[in-house]
PDB file of N, CA and C in Angstrom:
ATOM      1  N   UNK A   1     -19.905  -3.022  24.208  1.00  0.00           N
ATOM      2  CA  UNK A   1     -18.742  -3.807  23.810  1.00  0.00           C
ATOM      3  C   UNK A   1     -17.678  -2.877  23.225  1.00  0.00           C
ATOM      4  N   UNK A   2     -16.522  -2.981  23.605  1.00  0.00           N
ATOM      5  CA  UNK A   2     -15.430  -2.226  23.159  1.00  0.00           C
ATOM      6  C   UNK A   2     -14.784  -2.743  22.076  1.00  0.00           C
ATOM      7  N   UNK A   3     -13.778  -2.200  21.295  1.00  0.00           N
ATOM      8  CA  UNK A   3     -13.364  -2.586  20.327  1.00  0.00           C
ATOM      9  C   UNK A   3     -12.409  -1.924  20.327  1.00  0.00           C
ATOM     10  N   UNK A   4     -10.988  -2.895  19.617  1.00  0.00           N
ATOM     11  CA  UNK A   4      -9.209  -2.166  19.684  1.00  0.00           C
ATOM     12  C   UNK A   4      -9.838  -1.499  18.437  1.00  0.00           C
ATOM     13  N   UNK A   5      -9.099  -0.776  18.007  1.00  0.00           N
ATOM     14  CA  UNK A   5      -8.828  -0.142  16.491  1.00  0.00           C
ATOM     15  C   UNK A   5      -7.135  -0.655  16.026  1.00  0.00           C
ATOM     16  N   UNK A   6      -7.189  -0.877  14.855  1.00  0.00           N
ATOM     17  CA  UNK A   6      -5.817  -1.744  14.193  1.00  0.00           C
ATOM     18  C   UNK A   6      -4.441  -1.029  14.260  1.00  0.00           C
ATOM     19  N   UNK A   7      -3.530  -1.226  15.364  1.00  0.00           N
ATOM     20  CA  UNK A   7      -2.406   0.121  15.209  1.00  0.00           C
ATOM     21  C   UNK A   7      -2.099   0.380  14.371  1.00  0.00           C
ATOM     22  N   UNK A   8      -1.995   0.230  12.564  1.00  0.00           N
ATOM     23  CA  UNK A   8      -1.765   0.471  11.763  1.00  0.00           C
ATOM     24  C   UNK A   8      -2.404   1.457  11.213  1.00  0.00           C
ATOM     25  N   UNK A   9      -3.765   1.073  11.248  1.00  0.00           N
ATOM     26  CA  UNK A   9      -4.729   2.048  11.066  1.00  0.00           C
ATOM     27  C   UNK A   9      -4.895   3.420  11.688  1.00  0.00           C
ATOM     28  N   UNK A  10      -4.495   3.383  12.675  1.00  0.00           N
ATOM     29  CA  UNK A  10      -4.357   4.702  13.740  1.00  0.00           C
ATOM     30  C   UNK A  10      -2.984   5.380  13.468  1.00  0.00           C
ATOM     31  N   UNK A  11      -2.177   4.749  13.007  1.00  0.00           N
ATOM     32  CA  UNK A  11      -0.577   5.299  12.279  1.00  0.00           C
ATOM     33  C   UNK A  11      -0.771   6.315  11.293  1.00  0.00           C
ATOM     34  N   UNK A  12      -1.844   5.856  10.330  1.00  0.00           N
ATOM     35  CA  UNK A  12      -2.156   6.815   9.230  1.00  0.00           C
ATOM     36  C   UNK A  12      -3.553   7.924   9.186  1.00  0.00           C
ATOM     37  N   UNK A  13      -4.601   7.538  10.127  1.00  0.00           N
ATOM     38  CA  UNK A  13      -5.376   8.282  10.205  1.00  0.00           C
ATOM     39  C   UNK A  13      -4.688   9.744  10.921  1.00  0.00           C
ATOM     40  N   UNK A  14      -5.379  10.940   9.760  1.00  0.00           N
ATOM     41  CA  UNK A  14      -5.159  12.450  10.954  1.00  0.00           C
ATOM     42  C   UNK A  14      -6.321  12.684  10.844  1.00  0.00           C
ATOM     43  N   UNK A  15      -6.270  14.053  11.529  1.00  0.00           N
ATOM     44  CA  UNK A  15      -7.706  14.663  11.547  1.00  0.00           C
ATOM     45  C   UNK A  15      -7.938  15.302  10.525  1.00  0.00           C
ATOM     46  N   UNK A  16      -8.935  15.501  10.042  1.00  0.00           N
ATOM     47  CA  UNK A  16      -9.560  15.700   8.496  1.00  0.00           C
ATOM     48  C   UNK A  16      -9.131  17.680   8.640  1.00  0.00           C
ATOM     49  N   UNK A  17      -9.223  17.863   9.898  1.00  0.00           N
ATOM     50  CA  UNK A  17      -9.514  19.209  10.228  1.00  0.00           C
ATOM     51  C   UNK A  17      -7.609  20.197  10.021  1.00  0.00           C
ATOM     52  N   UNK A  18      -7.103  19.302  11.201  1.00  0.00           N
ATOM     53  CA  UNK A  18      -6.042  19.786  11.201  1.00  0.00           C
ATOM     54  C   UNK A  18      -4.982  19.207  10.394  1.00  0.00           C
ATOM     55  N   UNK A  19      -4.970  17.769  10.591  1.00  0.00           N
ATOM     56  CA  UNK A  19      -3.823  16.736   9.812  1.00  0.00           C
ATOM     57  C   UNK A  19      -2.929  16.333  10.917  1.00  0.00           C
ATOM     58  N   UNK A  20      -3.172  16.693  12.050  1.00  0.00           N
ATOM     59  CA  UNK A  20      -2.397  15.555  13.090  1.00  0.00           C
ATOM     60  C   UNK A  20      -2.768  14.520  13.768  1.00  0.00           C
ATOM     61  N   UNK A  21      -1.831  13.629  14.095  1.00  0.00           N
ATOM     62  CA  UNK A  21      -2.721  12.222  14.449  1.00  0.00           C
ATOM     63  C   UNK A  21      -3.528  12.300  15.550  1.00  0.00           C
ATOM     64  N   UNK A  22      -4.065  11.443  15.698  1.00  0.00           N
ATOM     65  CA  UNK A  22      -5.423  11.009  16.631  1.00  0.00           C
ATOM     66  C   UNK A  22      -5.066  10.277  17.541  1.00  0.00           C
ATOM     67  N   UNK A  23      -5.892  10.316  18.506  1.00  0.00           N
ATOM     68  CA  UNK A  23      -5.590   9.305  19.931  1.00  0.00           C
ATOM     69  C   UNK A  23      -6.936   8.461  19.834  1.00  0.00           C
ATOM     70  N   UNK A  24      -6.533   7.252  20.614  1.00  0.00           N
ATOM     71  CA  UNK A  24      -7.896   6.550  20.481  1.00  0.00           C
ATOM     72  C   UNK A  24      -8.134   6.264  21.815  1.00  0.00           C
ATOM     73  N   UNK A  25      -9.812   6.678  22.381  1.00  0.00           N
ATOM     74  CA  UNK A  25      -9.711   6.694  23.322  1.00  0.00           C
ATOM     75  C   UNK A  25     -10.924   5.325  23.107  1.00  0.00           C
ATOM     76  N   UNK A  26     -10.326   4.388  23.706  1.00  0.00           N
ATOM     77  CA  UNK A  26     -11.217   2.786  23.805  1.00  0.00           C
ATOM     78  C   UNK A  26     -12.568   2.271  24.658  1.00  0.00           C
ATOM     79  N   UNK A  27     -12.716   3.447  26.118  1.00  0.00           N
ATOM     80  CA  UNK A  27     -13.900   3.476  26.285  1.00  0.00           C
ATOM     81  C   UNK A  27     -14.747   4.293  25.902  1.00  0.00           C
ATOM     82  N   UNK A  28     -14.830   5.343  24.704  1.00  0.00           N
ATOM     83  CA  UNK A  28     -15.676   6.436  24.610  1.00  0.00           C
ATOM     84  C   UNK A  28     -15.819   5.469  22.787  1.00  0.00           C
ATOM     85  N   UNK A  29     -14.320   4.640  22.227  1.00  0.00           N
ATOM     86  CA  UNK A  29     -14.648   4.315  20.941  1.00  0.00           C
ATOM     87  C   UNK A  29     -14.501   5.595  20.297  1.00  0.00           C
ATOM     88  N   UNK A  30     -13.885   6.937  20.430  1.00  0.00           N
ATOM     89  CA  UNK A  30     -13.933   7.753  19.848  1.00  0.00           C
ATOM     90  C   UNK A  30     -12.412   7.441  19.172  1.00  0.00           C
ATOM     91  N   UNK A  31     -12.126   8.464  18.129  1.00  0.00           N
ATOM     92  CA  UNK A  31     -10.342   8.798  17.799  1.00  0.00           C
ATOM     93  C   UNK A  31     -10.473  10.541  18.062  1.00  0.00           C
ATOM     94  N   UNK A  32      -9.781  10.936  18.743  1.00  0.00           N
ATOM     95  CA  UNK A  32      -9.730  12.622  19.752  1.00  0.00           C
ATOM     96  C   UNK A  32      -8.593  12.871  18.710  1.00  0.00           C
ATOM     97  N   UNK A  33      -9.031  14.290  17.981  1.00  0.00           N
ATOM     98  CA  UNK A  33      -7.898  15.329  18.167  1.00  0.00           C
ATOM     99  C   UNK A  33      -8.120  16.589  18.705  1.00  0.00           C
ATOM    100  N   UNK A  34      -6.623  16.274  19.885  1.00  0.00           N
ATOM    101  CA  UNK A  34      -6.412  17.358  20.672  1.00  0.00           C
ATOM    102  C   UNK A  34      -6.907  18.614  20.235  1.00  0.00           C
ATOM    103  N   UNK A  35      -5.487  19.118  19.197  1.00  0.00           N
ATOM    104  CA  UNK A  35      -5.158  20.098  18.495  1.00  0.00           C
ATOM    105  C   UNK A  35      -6.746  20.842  17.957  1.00  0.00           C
ATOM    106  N   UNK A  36      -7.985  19.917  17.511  1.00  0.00           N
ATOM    107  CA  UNK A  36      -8.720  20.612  17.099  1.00  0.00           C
ATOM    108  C   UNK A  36     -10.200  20.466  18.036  1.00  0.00           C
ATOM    109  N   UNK A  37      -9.505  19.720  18.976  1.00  0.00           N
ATOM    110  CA  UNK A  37     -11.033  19.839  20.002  1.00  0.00           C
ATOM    111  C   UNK A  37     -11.783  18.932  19.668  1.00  0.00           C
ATOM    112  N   UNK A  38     -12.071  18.018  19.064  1.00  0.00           N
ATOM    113  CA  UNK A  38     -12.928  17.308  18.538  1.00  0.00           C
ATOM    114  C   UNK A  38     -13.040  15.459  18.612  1.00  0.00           C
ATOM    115  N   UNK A  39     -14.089  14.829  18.609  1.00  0.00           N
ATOM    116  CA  UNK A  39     -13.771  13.535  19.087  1.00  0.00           C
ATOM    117  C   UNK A  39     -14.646  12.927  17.786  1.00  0.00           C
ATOM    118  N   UNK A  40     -14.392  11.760  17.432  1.00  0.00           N
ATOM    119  CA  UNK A  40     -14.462  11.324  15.658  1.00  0.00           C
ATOM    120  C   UNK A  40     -15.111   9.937  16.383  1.00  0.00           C
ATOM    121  N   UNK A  41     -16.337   9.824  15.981  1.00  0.00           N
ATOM    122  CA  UNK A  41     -16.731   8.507  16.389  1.00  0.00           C
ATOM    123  C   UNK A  41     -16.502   7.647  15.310  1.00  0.00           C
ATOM    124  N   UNK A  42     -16.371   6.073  15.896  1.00  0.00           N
ATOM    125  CA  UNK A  42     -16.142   4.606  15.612  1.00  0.00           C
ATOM    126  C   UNK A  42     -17.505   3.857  15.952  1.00  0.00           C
ATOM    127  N   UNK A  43     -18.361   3.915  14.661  1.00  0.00           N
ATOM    128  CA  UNK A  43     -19.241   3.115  14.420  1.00  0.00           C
ATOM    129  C   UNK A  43     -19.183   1.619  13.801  1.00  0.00           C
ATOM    130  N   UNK A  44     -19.474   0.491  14.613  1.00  0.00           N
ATOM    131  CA  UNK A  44     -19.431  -0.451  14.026  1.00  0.00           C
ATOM    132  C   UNK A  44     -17.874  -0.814  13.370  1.00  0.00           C
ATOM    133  N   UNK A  45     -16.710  -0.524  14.536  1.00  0.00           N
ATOM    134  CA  UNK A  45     -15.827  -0.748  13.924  1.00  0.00           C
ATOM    135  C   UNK A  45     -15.321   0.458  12.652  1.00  0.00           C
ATOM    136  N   UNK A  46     -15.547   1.142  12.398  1.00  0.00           N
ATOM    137  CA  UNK A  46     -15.393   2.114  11.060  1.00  0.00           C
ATOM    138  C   UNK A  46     -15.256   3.367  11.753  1.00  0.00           C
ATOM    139  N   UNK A  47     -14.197   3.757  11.727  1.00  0.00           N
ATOM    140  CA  UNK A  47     -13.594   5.076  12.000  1.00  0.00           C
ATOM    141  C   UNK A  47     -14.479   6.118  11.211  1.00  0.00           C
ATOM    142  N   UNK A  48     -15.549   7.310  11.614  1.00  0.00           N
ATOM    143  CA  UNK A  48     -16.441   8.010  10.916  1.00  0.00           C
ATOM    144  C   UNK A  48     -15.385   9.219  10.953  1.00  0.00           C
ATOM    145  N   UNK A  49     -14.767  10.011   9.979  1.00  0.00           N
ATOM    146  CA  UNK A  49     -13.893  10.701  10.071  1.00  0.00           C
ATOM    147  C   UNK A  49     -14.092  12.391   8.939  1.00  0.00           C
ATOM    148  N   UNK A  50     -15.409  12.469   9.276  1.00  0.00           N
ATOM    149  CA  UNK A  50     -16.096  14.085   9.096  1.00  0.00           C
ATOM    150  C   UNK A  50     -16.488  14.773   9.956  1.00  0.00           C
ATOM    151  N   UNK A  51     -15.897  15.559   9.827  1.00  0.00           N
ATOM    152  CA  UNK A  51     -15.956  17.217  10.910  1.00  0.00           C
ATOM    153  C   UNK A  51     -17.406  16.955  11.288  1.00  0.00           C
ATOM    154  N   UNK A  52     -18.138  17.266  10.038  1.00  0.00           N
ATOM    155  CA  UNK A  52     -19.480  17.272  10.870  1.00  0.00           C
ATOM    156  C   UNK A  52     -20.353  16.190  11.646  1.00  0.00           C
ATOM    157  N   UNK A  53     -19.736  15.077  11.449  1.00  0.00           N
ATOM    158  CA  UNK A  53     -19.966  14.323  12.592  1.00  0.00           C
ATOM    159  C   UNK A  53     -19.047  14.026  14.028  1.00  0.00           C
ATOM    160  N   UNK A  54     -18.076  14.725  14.023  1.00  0.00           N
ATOM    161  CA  UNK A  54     -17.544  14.853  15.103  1.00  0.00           C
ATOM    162  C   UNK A  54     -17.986  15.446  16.413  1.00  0.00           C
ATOM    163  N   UNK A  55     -17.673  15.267  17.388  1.00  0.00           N
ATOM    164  CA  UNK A  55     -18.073  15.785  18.658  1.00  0.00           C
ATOM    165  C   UNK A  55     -17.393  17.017  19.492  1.00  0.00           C
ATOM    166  N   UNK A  56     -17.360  18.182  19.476  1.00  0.00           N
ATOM    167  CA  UNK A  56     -16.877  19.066  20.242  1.00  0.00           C
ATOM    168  C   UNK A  56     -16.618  18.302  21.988  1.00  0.00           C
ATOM    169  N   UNK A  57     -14.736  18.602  21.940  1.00  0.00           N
ATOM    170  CA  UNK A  57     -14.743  17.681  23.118  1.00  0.00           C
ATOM    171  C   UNK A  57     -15.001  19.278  24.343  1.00  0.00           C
ATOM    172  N   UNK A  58     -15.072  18.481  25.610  1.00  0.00           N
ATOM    173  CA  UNK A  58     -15.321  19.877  26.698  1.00  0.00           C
ATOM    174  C   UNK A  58     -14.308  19.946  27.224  1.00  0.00           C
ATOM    175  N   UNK A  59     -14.163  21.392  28.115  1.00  0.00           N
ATOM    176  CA  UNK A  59     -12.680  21.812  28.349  1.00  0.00           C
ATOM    177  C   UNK A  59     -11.707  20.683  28.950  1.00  0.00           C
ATOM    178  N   UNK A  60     -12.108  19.669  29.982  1.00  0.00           N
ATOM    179  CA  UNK A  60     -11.571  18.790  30.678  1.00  0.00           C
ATOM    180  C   UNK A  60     -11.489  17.823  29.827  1.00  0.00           C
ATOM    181  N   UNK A  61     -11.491  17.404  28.655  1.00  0.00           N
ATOM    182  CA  UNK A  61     -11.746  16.057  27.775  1.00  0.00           C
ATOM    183  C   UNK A  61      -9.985  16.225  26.646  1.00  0.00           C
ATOM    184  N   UNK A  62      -9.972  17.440  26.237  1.00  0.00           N
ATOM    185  CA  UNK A  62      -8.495  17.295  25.743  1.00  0.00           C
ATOM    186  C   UNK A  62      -7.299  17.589  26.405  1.00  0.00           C
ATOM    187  N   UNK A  63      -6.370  16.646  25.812  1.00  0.00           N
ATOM    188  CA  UNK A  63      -4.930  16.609  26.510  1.00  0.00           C
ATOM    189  C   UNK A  63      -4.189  17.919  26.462  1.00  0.00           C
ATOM    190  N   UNK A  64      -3.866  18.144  27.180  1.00  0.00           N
ATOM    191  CA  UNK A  64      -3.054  19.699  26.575  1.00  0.00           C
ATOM    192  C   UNK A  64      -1.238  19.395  26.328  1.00  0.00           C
TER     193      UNK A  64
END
């Protein structure tokens, strides 16, 4: 089951890593930042937003 994330909410979230905003990608449920390679999972609705649970994205997965 997919789930929107609140555009408001995605207005103010950055990445913990770099500090620029996030993309939300709606079938993976992740929030991606480019800039640092990394994909931030959305558990249960709740944006999980620590490095170390983030996902190293692969070369074809970020926007350039």
């Amino acid at each position: 089951m997919t789930q929107e994330i609140d555009p408001k909410l995605l207005e103010i979230l950055v990445c913990p890593l770099t500090k620029v905003p996030l993309r939300f990608d709606k079938d993976a449920q992740e929030l991606i930042s480019d800039q640092a390679g990394l994909a931030y999972p959305i558990r249960d609705g709740i944006p999980v937003m620590l490095v170390d649970e983030a996902r190293q994205l692969d070369d074809g997965e970020a926007k350039k």
